[in-house]
Protein backbone atom coordinates (compact mmCIF):
# COMPACT_ATOMS: atom_id res chain seq x y z
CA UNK A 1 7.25 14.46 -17.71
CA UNK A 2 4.17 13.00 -19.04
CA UNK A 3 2.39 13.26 -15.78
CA UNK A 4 3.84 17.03 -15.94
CA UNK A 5 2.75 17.61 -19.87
CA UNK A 6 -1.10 16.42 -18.83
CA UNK A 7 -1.41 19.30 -16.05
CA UNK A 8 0.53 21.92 -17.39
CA UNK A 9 0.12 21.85 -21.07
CA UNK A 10 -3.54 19.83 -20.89
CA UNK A 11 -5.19 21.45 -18.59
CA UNK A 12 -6.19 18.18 -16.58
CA UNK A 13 -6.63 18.82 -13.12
CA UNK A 14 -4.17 16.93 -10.82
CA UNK A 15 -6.76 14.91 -8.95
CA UNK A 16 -7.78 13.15 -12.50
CA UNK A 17 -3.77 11.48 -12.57
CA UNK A 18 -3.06 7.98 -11.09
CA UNK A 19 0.08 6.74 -11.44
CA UNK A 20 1.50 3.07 -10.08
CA UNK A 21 4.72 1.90 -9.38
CA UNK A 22 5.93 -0.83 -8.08
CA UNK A 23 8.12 -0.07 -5.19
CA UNK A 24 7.80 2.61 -2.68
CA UNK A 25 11.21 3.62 -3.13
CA UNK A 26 9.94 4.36 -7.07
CA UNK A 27 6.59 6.17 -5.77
CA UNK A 28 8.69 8.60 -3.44
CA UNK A 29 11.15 9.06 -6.39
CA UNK A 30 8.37 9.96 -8.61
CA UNK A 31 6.44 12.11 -5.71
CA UNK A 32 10.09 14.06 -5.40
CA UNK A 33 10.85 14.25 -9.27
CA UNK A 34 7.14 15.77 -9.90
CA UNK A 35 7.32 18.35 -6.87
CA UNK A 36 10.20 19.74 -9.10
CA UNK A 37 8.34 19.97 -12.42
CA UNK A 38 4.44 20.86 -10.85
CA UNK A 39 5.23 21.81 -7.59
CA UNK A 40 2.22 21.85 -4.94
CA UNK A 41 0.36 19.72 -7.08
CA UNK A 42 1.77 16.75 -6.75
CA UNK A 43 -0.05 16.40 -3.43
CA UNK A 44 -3.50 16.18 -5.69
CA UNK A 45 -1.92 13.39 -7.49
CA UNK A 46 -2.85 9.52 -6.93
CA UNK A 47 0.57 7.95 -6.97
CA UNK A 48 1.48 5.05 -5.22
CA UNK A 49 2.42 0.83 -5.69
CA UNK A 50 -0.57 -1.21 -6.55
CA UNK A 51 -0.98 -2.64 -2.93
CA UNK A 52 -0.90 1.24 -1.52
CA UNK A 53 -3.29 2.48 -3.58
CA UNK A 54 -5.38 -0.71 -2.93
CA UNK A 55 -5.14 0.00 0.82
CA UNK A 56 -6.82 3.85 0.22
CA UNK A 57 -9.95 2.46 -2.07
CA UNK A 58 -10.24 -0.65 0.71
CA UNK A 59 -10.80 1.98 3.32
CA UNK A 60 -12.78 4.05 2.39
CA UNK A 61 -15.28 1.28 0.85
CA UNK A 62 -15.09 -0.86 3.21
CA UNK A 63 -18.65 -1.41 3.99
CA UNK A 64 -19.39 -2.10 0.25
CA UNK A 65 -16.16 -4.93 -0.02
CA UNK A 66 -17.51 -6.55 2.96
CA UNK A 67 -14.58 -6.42 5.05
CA UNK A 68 -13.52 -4.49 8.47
CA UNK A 69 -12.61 -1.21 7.81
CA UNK A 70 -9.77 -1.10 10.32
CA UNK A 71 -8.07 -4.51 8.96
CA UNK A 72 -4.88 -4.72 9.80
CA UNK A 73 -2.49 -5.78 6.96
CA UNK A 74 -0.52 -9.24 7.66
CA UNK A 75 3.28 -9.34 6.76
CA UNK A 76 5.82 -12.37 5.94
CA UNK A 77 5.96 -13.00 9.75
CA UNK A 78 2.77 -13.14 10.62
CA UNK A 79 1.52 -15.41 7.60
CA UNK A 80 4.15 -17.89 8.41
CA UNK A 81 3.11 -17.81 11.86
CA UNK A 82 -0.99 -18.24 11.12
CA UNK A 83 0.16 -21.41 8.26
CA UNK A 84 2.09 -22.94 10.15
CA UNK A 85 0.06 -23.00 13.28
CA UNK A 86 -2.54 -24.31 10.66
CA UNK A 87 -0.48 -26.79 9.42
CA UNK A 88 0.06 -27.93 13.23
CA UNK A 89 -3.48 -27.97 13.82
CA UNK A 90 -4.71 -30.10 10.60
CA UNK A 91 -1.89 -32.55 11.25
CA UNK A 92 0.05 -31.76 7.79
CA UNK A 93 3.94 -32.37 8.04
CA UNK A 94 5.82 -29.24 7.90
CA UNK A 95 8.64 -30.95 6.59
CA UNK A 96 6.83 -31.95 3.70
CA UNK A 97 4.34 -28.89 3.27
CA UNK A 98 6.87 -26.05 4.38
CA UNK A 99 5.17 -22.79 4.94
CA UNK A 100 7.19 -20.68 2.77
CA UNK A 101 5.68 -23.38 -0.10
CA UNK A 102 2.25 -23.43 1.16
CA UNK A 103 1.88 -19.59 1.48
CA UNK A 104 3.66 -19.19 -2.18
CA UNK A 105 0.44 -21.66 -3.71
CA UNK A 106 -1.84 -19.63 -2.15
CA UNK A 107 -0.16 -16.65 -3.32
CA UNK A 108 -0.52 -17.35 -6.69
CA UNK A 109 -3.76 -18.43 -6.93
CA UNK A 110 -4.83 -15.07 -5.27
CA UNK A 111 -3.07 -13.41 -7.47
CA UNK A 112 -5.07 -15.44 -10.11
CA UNK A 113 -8.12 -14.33 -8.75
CA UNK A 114 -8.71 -17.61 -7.15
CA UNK A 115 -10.65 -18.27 -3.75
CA UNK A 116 -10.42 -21.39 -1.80
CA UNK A 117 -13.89 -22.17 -3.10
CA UNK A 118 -12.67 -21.53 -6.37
CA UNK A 119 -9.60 -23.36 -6.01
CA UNK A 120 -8.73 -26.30 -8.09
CA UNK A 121 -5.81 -28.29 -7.06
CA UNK A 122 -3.67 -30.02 -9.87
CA UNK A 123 -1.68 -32.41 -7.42
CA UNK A 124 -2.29 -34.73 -4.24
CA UNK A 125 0.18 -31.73 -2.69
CA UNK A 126 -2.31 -28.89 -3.27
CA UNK A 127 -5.46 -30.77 -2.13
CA UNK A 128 -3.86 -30.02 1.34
CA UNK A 129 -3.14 -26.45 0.19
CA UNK A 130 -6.76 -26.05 -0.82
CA UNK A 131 -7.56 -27.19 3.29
CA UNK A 132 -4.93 -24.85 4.53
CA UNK A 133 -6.18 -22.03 2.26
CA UNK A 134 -9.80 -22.16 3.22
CA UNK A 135 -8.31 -22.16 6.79
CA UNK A 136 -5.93 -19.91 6.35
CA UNK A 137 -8.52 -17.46 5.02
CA UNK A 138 -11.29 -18.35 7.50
CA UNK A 139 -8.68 -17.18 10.47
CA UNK A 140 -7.54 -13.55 8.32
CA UNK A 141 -11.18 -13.22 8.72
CA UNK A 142 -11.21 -14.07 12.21
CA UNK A 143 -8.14 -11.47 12.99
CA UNK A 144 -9.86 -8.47 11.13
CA UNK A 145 -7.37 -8.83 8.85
CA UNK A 146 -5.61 -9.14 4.79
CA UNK A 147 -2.77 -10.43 3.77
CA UNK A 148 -0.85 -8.17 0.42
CA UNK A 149 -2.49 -10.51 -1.59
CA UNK A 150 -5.99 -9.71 -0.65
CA UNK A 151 -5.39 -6.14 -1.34
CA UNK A 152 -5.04 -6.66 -4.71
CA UNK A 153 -7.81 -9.26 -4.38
CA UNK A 154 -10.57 -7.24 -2.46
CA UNK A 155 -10.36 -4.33 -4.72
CA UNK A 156 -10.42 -6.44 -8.07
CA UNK A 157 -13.69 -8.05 -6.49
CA UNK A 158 -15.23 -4.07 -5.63
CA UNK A 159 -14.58 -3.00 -8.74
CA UNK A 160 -16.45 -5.58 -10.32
CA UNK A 161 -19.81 -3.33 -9.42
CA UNK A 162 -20.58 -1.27 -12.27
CA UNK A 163 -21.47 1.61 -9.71
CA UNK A 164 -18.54 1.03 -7.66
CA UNK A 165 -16.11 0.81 -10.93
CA UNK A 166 -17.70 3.79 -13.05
CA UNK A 167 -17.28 6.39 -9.91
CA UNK A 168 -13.34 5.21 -10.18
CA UNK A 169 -13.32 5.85 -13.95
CA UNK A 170 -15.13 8.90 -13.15
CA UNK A 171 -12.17 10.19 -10.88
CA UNK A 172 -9.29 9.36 -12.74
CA UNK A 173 -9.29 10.16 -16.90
CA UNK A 174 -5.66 8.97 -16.84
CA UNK A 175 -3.96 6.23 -15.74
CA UNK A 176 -0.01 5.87 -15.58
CA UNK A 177 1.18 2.13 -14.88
CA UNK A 178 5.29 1.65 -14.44
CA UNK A 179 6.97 -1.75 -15.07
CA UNK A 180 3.77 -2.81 -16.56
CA UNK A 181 5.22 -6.09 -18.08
CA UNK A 182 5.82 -7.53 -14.07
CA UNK A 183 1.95 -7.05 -13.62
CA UNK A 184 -0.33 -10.48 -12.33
CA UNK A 185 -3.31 -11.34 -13.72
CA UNK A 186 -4.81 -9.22 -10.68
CA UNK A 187 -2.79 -6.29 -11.30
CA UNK A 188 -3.87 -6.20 -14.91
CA UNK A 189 -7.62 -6.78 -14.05
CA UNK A 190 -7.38 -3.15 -12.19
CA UNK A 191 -5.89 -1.81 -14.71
CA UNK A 192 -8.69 -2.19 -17.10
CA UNK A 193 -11.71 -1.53 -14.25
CA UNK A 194 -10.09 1.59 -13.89
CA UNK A 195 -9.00 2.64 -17.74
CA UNK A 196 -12.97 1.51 -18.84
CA UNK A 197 -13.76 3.38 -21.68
CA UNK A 198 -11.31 6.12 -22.16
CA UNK A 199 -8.64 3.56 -22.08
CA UNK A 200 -6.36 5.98 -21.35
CA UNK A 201 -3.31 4.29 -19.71
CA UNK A 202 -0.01 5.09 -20.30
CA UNK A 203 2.45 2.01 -19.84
């Protein structure tokens, strides 16, 4: 209704609204609860989860974030496969560094805004973490490819360019953010690249 109130009653064109969920089973509830207050115009919105909407500005700047423009996106499978095959290869017991553990360190220090270079390990545990991250990440590479992490990651990182960020502010005057108190640290950092000075989000 919000969303609805800004078009209708504010005059702000659709293509000015972004609005994240968390879920895609939320966006496409939103997307069909909008068609029935705004109609046709819903299509101009922005409206998406965080990683979706990470995905679109990843593609199209590609060239400026460094990466391949036709990365493919890794799932739950396919990280467990690439760790573990890493873990084979630099000797590390999977017993005692089990994927699923591994790939939830390196999770969260993504989602901390950490690279492997950046990385500091607290324990005698993550100094092997820290190896198989900066292998881990050296093979994504290697594939053409992200993990969901590094969506979140990449785009934090472009929007750190003034240029890059204030043609994103430019675009979007408002910014709608559901279940705002589950955002990461990454999460929150797009937030505020994209709010800038307006800070106009709506939580």
């Amino acid at each position: 209704h919000r969303i609805a109130h800004l078009i209708r009653e504010r005059g702000v064109p659709a293509y000015r609204v972004m609005a994240v969920t968390f879920t895609n089973k939320a966006a496409r509830e939103m997307v069909t609860r909008l068609e029935e207050l705004i109609g046709e115009d819903t299509q101009r919105l922005m409206i998406g989860t965080f990683h979706a909407i990470c995905v679109r500005i990843l593609r199209r700047e590609a060239e400026l974030a460094g990466i391949n423009p036709h990365f493919t996106i890794f799932d739950a499978d396919d990280q467990r496969r690439l760790v573990t095959q890493i873990l084979q290869d630099l000797n590390l017991d999977s017993n005692q560094y089990r994927p699923s553990n591994v790939l939830a360190a390196i999770s969260r220090a993504k989602n901390d805004l950490l690279s492997p270079k950046t990385y500091r390990p607290p324990t005698y545990w993550h100094e092997a973490v820290a190896r198989v991250f900066e292998r881990y990440e050296h093979d994504l590479r290697q594939n053409g490819a992200l993990d969901f992490d590094d969506l979140l990651l990449e785009t934090e990182r472009l929007l750190r360019a003034p240029e890059v960020c204030r043609r994103y502010q430019d675009r979007y005057w408002h910014l709608l953010v559901d279940e705002f108190q589950d955002t990461n640290k990454a999460q929150y950092e797009l937030v505020s690249h994209l709010t800038g000075e307006r800070r106009n989000v709506f939580v």
